[in-house]
N, C-alpha and C. Protein backbone atom coordinates (compact mmCIF):
# COMPACT_ATOMS: atom_id res chain seq x y z
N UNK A 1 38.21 91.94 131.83
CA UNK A 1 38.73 92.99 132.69
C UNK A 1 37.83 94.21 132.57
N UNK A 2 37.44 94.59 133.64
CA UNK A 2 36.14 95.78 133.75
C UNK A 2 37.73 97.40 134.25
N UNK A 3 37.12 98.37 134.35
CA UNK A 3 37.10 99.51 134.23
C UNK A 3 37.94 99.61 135.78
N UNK A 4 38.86 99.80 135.90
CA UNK A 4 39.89 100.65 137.13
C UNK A 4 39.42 101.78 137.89
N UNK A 5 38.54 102.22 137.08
CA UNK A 5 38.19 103.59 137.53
C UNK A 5 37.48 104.23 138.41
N UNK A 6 37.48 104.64 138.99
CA UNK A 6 36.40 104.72 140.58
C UNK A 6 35.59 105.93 140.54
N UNK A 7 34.82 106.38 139.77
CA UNK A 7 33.54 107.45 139.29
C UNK A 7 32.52 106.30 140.53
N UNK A 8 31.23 107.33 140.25
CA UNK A 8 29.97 106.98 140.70
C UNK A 8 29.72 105.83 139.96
N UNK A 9 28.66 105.16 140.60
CA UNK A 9 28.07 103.92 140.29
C UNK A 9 27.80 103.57 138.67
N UNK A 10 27.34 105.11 138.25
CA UNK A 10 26.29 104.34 136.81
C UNK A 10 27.95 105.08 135.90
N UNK A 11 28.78 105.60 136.22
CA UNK A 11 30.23 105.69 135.49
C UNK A 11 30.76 104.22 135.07
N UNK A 12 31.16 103.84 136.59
CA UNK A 12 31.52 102.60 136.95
C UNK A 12 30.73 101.31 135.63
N UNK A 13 29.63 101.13 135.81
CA UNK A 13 28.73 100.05 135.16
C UNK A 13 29.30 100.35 133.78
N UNK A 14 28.39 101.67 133.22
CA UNK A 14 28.56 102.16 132.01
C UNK A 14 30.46 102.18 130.82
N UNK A 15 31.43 102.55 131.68
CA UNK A 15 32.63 101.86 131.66
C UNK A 15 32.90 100.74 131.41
N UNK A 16 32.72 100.12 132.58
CA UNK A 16 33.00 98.34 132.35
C UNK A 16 32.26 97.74 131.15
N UNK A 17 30.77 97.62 130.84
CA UNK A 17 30.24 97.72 130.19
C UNK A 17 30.68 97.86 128.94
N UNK A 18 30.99 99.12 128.37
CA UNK A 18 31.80 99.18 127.23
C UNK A 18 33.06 98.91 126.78
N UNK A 19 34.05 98.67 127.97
CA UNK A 19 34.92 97.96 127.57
C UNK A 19 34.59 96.61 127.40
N UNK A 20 33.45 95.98 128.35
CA UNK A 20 33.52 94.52 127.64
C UNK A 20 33.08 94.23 126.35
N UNK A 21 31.94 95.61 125.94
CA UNK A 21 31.45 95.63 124.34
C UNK A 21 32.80 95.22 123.27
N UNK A 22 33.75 96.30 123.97
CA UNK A 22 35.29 96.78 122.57
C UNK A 22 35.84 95.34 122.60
N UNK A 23 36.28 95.08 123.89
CA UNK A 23 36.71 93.64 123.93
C UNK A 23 36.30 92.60 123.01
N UNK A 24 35.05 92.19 123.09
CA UNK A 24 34.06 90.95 122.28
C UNK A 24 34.26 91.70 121.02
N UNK A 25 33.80 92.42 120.82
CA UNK A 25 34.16 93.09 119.54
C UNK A 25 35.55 92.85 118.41
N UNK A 26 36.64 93.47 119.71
CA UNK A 26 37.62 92.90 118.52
C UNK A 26 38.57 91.61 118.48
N UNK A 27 37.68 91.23 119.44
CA UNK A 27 38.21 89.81 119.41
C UNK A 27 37.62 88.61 118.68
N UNK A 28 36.30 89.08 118.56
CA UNK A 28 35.11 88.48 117.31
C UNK A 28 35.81 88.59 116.18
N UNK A 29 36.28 90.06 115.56
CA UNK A 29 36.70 90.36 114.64
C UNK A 29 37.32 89.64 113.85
N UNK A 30 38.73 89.67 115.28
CA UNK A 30 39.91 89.33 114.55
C UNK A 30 39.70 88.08 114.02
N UNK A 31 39.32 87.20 114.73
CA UNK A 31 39.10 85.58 114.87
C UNK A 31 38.25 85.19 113.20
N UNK A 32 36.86 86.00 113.12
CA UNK A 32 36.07 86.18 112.01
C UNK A 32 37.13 86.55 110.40
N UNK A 33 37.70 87.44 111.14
CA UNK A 33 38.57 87.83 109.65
C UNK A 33 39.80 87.21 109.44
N UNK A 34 40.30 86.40 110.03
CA UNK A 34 41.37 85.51 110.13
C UNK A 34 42.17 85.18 108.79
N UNK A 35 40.87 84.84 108.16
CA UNK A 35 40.96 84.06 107.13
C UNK A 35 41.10 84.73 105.83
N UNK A 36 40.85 85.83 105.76
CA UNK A 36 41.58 87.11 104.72
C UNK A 36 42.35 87.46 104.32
N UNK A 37 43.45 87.07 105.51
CA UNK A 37 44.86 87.34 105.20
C UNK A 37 45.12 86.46 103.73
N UNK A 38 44.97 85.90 104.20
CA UNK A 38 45.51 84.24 102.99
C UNK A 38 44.75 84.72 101.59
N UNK A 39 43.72 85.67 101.18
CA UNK A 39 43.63 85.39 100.15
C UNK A 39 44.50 87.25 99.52
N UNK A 40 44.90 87.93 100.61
CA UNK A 40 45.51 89.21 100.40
C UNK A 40 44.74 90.62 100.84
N UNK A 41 43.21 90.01 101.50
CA UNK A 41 42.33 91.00 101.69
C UNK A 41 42.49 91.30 103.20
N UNK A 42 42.04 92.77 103.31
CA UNK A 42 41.94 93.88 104.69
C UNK A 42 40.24 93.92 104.77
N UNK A 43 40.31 94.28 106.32
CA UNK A 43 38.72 93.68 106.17
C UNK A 43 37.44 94.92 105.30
N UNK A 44 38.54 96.09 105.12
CA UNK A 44 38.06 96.77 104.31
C UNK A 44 37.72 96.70 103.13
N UNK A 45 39.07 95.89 102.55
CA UNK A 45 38.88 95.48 101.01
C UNK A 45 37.47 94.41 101.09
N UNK A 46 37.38 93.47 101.92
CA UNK A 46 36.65 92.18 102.03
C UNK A 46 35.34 93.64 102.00
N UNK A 47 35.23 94.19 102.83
CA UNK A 47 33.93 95.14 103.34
C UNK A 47 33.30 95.73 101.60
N UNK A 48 34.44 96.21 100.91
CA UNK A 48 34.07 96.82 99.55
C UNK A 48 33.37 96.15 98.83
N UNK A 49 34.52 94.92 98.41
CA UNK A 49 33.43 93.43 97.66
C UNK A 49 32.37 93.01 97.84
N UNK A 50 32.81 92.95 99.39
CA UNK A 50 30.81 91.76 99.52
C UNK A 50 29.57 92.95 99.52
N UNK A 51 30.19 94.66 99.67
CA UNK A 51 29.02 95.46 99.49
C UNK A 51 28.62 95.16 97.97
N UNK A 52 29.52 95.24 97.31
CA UNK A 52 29.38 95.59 95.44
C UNK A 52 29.07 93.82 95.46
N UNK A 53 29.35 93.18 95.34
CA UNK A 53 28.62 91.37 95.90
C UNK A 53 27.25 91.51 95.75
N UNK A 54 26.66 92.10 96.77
CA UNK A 54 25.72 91.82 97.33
C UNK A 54 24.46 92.74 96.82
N UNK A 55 25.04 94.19 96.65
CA UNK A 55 24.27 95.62 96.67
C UNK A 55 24.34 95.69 94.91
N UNK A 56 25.53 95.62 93.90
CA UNK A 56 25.38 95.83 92.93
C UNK A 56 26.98 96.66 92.53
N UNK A 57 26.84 97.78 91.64
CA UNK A 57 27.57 99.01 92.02
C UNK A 57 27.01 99.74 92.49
N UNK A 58 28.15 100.48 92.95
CA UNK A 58 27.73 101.50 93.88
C UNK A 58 28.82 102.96 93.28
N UNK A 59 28.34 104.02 94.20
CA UNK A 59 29.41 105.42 94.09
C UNK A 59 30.11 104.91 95.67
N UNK A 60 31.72 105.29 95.21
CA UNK A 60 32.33 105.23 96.81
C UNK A 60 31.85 106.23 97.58
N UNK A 61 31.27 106.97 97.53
CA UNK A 61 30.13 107.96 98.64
C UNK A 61 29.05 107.03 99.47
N UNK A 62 28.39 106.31 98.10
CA UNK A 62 27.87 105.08 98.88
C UNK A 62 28.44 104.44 99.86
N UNK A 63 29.36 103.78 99.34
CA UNK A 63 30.07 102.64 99.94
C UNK A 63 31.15 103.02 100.88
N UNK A 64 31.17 104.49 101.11
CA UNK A 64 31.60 105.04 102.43
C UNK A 64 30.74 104.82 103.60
N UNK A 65 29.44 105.97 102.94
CA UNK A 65 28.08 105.39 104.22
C UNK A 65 27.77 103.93 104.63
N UNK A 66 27.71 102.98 103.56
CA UNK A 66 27.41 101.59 104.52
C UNK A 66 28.60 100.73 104.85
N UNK A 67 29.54 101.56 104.50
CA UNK A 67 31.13 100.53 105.77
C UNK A 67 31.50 101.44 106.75
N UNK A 68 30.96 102.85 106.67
CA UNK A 68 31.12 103.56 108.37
C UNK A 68 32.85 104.11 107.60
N UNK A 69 32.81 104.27 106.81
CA UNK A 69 34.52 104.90 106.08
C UNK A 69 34.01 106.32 105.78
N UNK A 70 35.55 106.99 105.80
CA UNK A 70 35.37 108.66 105.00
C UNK A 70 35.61 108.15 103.73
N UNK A 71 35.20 108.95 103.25
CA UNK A 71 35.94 109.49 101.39
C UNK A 71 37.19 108.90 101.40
N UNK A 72 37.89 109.66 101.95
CA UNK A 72 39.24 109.40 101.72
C UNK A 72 39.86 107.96 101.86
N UNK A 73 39.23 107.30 103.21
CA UNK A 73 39.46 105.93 103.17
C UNK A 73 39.33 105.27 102.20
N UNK A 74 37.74 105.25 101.59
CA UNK A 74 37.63 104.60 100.74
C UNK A 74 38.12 104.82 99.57
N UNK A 75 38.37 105.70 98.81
CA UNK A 75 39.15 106.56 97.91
C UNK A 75 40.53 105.29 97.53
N UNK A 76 41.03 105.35 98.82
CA UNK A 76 42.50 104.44 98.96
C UNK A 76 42.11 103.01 98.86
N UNK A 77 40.92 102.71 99.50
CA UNK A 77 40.57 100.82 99.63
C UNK A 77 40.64 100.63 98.04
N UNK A 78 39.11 101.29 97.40
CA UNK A 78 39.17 101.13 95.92
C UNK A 78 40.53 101.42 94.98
N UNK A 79 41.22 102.36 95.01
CA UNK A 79 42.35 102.20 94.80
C UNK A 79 43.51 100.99 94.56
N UNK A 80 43.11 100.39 95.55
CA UNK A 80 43.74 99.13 95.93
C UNK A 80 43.06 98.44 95.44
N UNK A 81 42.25 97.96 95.30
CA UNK A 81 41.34 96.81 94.72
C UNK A 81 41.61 97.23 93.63
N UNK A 82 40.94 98.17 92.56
CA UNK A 82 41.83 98.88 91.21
C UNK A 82 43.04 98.07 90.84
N UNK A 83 44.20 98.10 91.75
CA UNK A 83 45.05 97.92 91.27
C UNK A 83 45.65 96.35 91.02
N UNK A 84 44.86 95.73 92.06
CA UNK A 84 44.27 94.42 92.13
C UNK A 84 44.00 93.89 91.03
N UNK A 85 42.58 94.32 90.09
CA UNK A 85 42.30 94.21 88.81
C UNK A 85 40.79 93.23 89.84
N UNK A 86 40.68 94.01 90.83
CA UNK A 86 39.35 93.38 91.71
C UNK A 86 38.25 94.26 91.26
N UNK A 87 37.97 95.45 91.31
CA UNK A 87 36.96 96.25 90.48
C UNK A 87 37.57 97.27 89.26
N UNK A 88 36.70 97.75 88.92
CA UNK A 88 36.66 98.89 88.31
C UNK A 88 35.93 100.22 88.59
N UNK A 89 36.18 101.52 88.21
CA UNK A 89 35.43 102.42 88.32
C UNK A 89 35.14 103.12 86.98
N UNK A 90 33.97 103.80 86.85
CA UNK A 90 33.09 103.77 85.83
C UNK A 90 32.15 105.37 85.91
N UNK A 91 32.54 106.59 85.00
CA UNK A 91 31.91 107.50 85.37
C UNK A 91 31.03 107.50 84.47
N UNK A 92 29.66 108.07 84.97
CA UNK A 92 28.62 108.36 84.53
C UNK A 92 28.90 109.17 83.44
N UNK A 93 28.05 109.61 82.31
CA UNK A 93 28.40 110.22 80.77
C UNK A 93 27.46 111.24 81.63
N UNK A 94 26.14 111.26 82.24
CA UNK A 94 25.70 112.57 82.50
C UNK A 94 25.94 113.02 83.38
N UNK A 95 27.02 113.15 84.49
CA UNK A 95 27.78 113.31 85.65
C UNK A 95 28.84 112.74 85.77
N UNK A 96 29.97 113.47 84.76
CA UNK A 96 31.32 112.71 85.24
C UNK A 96 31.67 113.18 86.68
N UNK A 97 31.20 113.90 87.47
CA UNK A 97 31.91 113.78 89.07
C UNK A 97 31.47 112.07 89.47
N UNK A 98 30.15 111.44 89.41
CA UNK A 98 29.97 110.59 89.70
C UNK A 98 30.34 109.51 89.04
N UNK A 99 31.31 108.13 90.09
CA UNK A 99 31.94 106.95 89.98
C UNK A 99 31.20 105.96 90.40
N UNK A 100 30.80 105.11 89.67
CA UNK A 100 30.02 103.93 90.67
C UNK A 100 31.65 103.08 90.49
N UNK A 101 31.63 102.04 91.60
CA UNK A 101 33.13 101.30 91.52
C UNK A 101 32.32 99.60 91.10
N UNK A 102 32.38 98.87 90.39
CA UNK A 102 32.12 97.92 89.81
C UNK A 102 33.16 96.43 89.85
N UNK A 103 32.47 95.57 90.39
CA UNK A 103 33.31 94.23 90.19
C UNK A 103 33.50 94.00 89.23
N UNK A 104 35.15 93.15 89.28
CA UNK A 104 35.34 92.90 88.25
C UNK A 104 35.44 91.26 88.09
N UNK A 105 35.49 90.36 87.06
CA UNK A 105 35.15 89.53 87.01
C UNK A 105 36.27 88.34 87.85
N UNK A 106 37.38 89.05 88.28
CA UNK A 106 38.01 88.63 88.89
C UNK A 106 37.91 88.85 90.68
N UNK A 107 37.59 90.09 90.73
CA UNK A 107 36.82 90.54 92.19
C UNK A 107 35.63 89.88 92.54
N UNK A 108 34.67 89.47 91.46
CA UNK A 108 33.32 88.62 91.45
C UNK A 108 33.88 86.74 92.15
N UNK A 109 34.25 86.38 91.58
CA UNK A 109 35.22 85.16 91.71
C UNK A 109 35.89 85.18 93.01
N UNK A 110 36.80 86.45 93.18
CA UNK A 110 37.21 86.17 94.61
C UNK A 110 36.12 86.50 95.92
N UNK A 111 35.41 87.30 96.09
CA UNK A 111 34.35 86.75 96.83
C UNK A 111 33.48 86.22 96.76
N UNK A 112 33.15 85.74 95.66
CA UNK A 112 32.70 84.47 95.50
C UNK A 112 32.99 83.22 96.22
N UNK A 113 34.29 83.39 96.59
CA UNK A 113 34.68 81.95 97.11
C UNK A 113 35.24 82.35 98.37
N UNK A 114 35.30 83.64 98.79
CA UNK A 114 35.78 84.41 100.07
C UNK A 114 34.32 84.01 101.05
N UNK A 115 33.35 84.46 100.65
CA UNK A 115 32.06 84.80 101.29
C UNK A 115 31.59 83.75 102.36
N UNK A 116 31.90 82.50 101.54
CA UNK A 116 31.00 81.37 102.18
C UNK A 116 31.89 80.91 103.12
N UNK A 117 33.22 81.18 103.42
CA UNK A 117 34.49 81.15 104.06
C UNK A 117 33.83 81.61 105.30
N UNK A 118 33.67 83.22 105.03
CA UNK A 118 33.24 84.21 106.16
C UNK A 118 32.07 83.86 106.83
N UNK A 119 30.93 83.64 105.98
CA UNK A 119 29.49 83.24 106.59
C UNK A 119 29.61 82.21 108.23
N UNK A 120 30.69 80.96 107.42
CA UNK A 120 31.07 79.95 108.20
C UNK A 120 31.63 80.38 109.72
N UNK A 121 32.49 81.32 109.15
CA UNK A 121 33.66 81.63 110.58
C UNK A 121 32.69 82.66 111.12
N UNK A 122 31.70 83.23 110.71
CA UNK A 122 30.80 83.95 111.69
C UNK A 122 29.94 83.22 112.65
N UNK A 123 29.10 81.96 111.84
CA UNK A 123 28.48 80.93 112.21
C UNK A 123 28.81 80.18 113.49
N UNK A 124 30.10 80.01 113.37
CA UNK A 124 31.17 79.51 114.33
C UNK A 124 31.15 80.38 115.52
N UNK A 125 31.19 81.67 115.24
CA UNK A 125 31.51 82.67 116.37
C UNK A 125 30.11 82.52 116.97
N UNK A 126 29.31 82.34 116.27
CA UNK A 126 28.07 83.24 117.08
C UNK A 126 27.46 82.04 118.13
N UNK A 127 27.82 80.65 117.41
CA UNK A 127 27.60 79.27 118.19
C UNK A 127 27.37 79.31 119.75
N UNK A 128 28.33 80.12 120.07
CA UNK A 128 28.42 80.28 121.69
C UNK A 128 26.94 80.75 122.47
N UNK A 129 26.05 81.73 121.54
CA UNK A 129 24.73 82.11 122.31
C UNK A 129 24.07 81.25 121.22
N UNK A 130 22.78 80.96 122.24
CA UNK A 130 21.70 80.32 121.60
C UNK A 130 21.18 81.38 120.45
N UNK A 131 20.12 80.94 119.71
CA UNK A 131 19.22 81.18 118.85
C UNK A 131 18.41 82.96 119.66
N UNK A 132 17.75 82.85 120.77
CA UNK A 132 17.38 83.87 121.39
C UNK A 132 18.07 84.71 121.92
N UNK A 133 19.25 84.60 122.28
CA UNK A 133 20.42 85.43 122.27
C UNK A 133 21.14 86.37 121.37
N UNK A 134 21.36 85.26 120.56
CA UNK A 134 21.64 86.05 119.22
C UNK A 134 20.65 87.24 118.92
N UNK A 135 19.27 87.04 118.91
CA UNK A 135 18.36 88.16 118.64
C UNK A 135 18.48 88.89 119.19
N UNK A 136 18.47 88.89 120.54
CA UNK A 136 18.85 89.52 122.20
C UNK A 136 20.09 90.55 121.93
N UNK A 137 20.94 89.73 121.28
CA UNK A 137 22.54 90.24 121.08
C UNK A 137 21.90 91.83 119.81
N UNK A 138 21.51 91.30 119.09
CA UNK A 138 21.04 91.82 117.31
C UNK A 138 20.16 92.97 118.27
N UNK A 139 19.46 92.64 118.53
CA UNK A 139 18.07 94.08 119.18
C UNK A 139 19.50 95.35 120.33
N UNK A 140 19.75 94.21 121.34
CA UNK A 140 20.83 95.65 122.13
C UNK A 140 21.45 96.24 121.11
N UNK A 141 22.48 95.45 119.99
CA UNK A 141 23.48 96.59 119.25
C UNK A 141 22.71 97.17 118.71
N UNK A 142 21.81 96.96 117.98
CA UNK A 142 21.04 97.65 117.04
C UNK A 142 20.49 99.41 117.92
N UNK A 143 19.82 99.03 119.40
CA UNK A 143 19.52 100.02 120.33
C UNK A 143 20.31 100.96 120.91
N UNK A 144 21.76 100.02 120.90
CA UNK A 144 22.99 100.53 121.48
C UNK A 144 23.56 101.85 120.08
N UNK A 145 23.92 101.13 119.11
CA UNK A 145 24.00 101.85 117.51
C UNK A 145 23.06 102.99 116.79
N UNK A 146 21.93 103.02 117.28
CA UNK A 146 20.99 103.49 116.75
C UNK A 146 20.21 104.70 117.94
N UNK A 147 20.58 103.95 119.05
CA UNK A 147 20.24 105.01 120.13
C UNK A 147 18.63 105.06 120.12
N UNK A 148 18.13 104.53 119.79
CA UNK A 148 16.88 103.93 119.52
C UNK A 148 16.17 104.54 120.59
N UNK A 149 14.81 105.22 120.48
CA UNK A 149 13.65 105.34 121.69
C UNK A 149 14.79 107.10 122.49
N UNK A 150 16.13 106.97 122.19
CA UNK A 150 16.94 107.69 122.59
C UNK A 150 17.02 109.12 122.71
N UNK A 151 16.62 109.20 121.04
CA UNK A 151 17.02 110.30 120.36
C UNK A 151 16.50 112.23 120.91
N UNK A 152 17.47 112.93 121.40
CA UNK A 152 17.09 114.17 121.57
C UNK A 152 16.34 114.93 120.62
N UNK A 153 14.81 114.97 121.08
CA UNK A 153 14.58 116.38 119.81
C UNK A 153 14.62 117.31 119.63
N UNK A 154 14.62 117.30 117.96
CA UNK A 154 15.67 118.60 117.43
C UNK A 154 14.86 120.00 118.30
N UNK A 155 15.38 121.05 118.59
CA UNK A 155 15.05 121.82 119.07
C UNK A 155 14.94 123.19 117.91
N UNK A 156 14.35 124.56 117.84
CA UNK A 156 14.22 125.14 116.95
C UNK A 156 15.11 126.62 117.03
């Protein structure tokens, strides 16, 4: 379903357009994260793990910037995982403001066996475009996200 709305031409496109982006989007999502429910995870919590998974520890300042979360969100995700007994947090002796949040060996284990779950049900999703598509798909968001070639310069 495209855009109701009756603006000029490049309104019109640009509209439809992005609603069909939101659409695929959270319908990818949902379908992709399906499978989370069942082990008790939000795709946030899943988002925390496979960063600290993958990246190491981190400070939740970090791990705000690469899941697109405020402070505060994340503040509450880790929290939850905390209470889980899925990570830990851990202040620095020469900067107690700074927390890196750390898996715990039970958080290690559950995406451990979460991950290859997800890989799959992405695999699945993406089946529908070929191999050059997919890239095709990867280069627009990336241009679309990044605003790429886009960018206004800074002025003084």
């Amino acid at each position: 379903m495209g855009t109701h709305y009756s603006g000029t031409e490049e309104e019109v496109k640009a509209l439809d357009a992005y609603i069909k982006l939101m659409r695929a989007a959270e319908s990818v999502t949902t379908r992709v994260h399906r499978h989370l429910a069942h082990k008790g995870l939000t795709v946030s919590r899943f988002g925390v793990l496979e960063a600290l998974y993958h990246l190491g520890p981190l400070s939740q300042s970090d791990l705000g910037r690469k899941l697109l979360k405020s402070g505060g969100n994340i503040t509450l995700v880790v929290d939850n995982l905390e209470k889980l007994g899925l990570v830990r947090r851990e202040r620095l002796s020469g900067d107690r403001r700074y927390v890196e949040v750390h898996l715990t060996e039970q958080g290690r284990q559950l995406i451990g066996e979460v991950f290859p779950v997800h890989v799959r049900a992405v695999v699945d999703e993406m089946k529908i475009l070929a191999e050059p598509e997919q890239e095709q798909l990867g280069f627009l968001c990336r241009k679309l996200g990044m605003k790429l070639g886009n960018q206004p310069k800074p002025t003084d």
